[in-house]
Every structure is written in structure tokens, then in C-alpha cells.
Protein backbone atom coordinates (compact mmCIF):
# COMPACT_ATOMS: atom_id res chain seq x y z
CA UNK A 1 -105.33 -149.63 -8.43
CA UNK A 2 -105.83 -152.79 -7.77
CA UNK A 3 -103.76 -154.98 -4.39
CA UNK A 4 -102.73 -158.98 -4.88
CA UNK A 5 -104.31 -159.56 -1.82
CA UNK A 6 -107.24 -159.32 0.69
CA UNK A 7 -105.57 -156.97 3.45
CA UNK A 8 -102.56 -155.66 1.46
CA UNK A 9 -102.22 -152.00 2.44
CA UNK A 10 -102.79 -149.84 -0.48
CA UNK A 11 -99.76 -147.12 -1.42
CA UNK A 12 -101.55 -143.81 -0.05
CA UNK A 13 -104.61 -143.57 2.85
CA UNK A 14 -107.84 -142.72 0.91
CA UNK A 15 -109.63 -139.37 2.77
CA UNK A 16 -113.08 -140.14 3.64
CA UNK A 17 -115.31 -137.10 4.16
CA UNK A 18 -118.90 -137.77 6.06
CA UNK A 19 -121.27 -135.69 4.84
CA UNK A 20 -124.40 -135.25 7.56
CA UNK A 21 -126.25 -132.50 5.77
CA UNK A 22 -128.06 -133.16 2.72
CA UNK A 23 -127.66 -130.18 1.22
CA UNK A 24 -123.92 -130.35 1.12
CA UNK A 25 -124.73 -133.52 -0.55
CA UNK A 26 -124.68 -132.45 -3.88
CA UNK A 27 -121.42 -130.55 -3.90
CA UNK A 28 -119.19 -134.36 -3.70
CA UNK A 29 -119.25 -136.85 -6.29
CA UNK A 30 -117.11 -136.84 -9.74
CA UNK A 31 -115.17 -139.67 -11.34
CA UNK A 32 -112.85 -139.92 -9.02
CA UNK A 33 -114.58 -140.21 -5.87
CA UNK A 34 -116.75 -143.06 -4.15
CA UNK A 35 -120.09 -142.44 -2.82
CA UNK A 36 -121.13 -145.04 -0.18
CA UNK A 37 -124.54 -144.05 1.47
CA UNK A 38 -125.37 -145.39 5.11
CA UNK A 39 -129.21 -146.68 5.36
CA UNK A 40 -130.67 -146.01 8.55
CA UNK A 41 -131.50 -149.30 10.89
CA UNK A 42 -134.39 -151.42 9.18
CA UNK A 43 -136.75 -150.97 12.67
CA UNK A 44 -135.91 -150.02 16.46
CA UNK A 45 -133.57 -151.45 18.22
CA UNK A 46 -132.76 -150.71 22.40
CA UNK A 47 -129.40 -148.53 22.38
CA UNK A 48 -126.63 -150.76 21.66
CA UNK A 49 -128.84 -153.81 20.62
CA UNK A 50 -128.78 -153.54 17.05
CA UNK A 51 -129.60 -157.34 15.05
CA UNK A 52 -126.96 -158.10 12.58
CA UNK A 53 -128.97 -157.16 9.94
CA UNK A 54 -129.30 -153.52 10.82
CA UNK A 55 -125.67 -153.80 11.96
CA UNK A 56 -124.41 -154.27 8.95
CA UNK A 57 -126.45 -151.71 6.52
CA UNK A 58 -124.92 -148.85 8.54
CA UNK A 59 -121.32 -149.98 9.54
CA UNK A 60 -118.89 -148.10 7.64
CA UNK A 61 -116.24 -149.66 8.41
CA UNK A 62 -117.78 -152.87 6.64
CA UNK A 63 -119.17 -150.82 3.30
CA UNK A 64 -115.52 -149.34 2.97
CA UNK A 65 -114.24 -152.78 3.65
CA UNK A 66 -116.37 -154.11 0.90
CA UNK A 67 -115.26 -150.57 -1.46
CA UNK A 68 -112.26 -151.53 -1.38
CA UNK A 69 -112.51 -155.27 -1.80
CA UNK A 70 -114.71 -154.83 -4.88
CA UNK A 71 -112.05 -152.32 -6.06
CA UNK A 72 -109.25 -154.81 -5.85
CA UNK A 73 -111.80 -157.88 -7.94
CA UNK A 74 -112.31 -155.21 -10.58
CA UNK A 75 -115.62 -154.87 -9.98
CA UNK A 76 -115.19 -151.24 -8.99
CA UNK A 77 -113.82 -147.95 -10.61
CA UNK A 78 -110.67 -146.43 -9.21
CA UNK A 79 -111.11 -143.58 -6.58
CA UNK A 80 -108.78 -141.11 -5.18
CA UNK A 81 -111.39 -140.24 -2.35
CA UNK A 82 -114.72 -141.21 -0.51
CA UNK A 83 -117.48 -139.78 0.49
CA UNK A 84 -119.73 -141.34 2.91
CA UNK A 85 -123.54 -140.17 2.99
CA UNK A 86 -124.49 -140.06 6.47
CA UNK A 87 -127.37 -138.05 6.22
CA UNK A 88 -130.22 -140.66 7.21
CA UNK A 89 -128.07 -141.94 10.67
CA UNK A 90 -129.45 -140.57 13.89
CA UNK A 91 -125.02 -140.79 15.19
CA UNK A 92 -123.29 -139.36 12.89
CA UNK A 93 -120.64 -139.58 15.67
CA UNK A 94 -120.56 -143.04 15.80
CA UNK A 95 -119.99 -143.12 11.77
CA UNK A 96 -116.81 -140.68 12.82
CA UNK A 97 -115.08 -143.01 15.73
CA UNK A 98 -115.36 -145.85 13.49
CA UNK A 99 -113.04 -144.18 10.63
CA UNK A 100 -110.95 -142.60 13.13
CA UNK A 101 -108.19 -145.69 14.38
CA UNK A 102 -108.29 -145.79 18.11
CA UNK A 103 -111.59 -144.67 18.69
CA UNK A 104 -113.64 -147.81 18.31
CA UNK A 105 -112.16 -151.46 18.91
CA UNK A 106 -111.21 -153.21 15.99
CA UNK A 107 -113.05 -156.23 15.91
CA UNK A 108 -111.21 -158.27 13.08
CA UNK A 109 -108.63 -157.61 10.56
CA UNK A 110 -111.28 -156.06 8.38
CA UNK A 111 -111.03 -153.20 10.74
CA UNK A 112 -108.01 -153.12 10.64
CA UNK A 113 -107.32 -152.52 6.90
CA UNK A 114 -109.80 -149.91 6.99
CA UNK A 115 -107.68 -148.20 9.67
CA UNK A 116 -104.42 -148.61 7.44
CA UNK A 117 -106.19 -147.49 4.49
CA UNK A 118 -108.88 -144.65 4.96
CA UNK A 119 -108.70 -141.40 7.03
CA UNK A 120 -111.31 -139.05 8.09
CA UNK A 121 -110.79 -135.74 6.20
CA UNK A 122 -113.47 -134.33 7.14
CA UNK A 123 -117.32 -133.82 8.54
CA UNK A 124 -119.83 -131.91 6.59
């Protein structure tokens, strides 16, 4: 499925399921699913001083930004669902709010297609 532009809405919200346990892991993956796993921060940071570079490994809304944008190029394989490993984040709360609209500011209009586009279906 591919859009004919940056921030087009896509035809159906995509669930996203977080998966904090790694044993649950295994049981997602398939053909039809996306795996996007979140790295932990690169060193420590003071609570809510993260460096951009840290910022940016573990924002989901960015990685399903950048899913969905490499989906539309081509450069990724049609999915029906994601699944976001969240197993190495200290807050796997925070990786919730920022799927769920409303719960986090959006800070752009990349946040805002993720809003349009994903869900949160669930927390493993």
C-alpha cells in the first residue's frame, strides 16, 4: 500500500502492539507484520534531558514515522500490523502515551500522521 504523499492518511489505522517482555517476544512477527525494536539511550542522561541522539533511537513515534515513510518509497514490505519491541526501555509507559493521541503533545505534523495512522492495540 503505498500513499502519493508524505502525510496522506492511509485507508485503515495500523494496530501497534508493545511488547515489554522478552519472552512474549517470539510469539509476533510473520509476513505481515513490522517489527521495529526501541534501543535503549546510548549513555545517562538527567530525567527529561535526553541529547538528540538518544532521543531519537527510542522515539516511536519517529521509527513508525520513518515505517511508514519507507513503506510509501517502496523500500519497505506491506504490513497489516506492528509490533514494537520495547523490551530494552526502562518506560515502557512513555513508549505507550506516545502512540496513544492526546497523551503526549504533538510536536510536528510527523506526530500527527502517526496519530491518524497507528493505534495502540495492545501491551505485552
Amino acid at each position: 500500500m503505498t500513499s502519493p504523499a508524505p502525510f496522506a492518511r492511509r485507508a485503515t489505522s495500523v494496530p501497534v502492539t508493545v511488547v515489554t517482555d522478552k519472552a512474549a517476544l517470539s510469539r509476533f512477527g510473520g509476513g505481515d507484520t513490522a517489527v521495529l525494536h526501541l534501543d535503549p539511550p546510548l549513555h545517562a542522561h538527567d530525567p527529561g534531558a535526553q541529547c538528540i541522539a538518544c532521543e531519537s533511537r527510542g522515539n516511536v513515534r519517529v521509527l513508525l514515522f520513518e515505517l511508514q515513510e519507507k513503506l510509501r518509497l517502496g523500500m519497505a514490505e506491506p504490513f497489516v500490523r506492528v509490533v514494537v519491541d520495547a523490551t530494552d526501555v526502562a518506560d515502557h509507559d512513555a513508549v505507550t502515551d506516545a502512540i496513544v493521541p492526546g497523551k503526549l503533545p504533538a510536536f510536528g505534523l510527523r506526530d500527527l500522521t502517526v496519530a491518524r495512522n497507528f493505534h495502540l492495540a495492545e501491551v505485552v
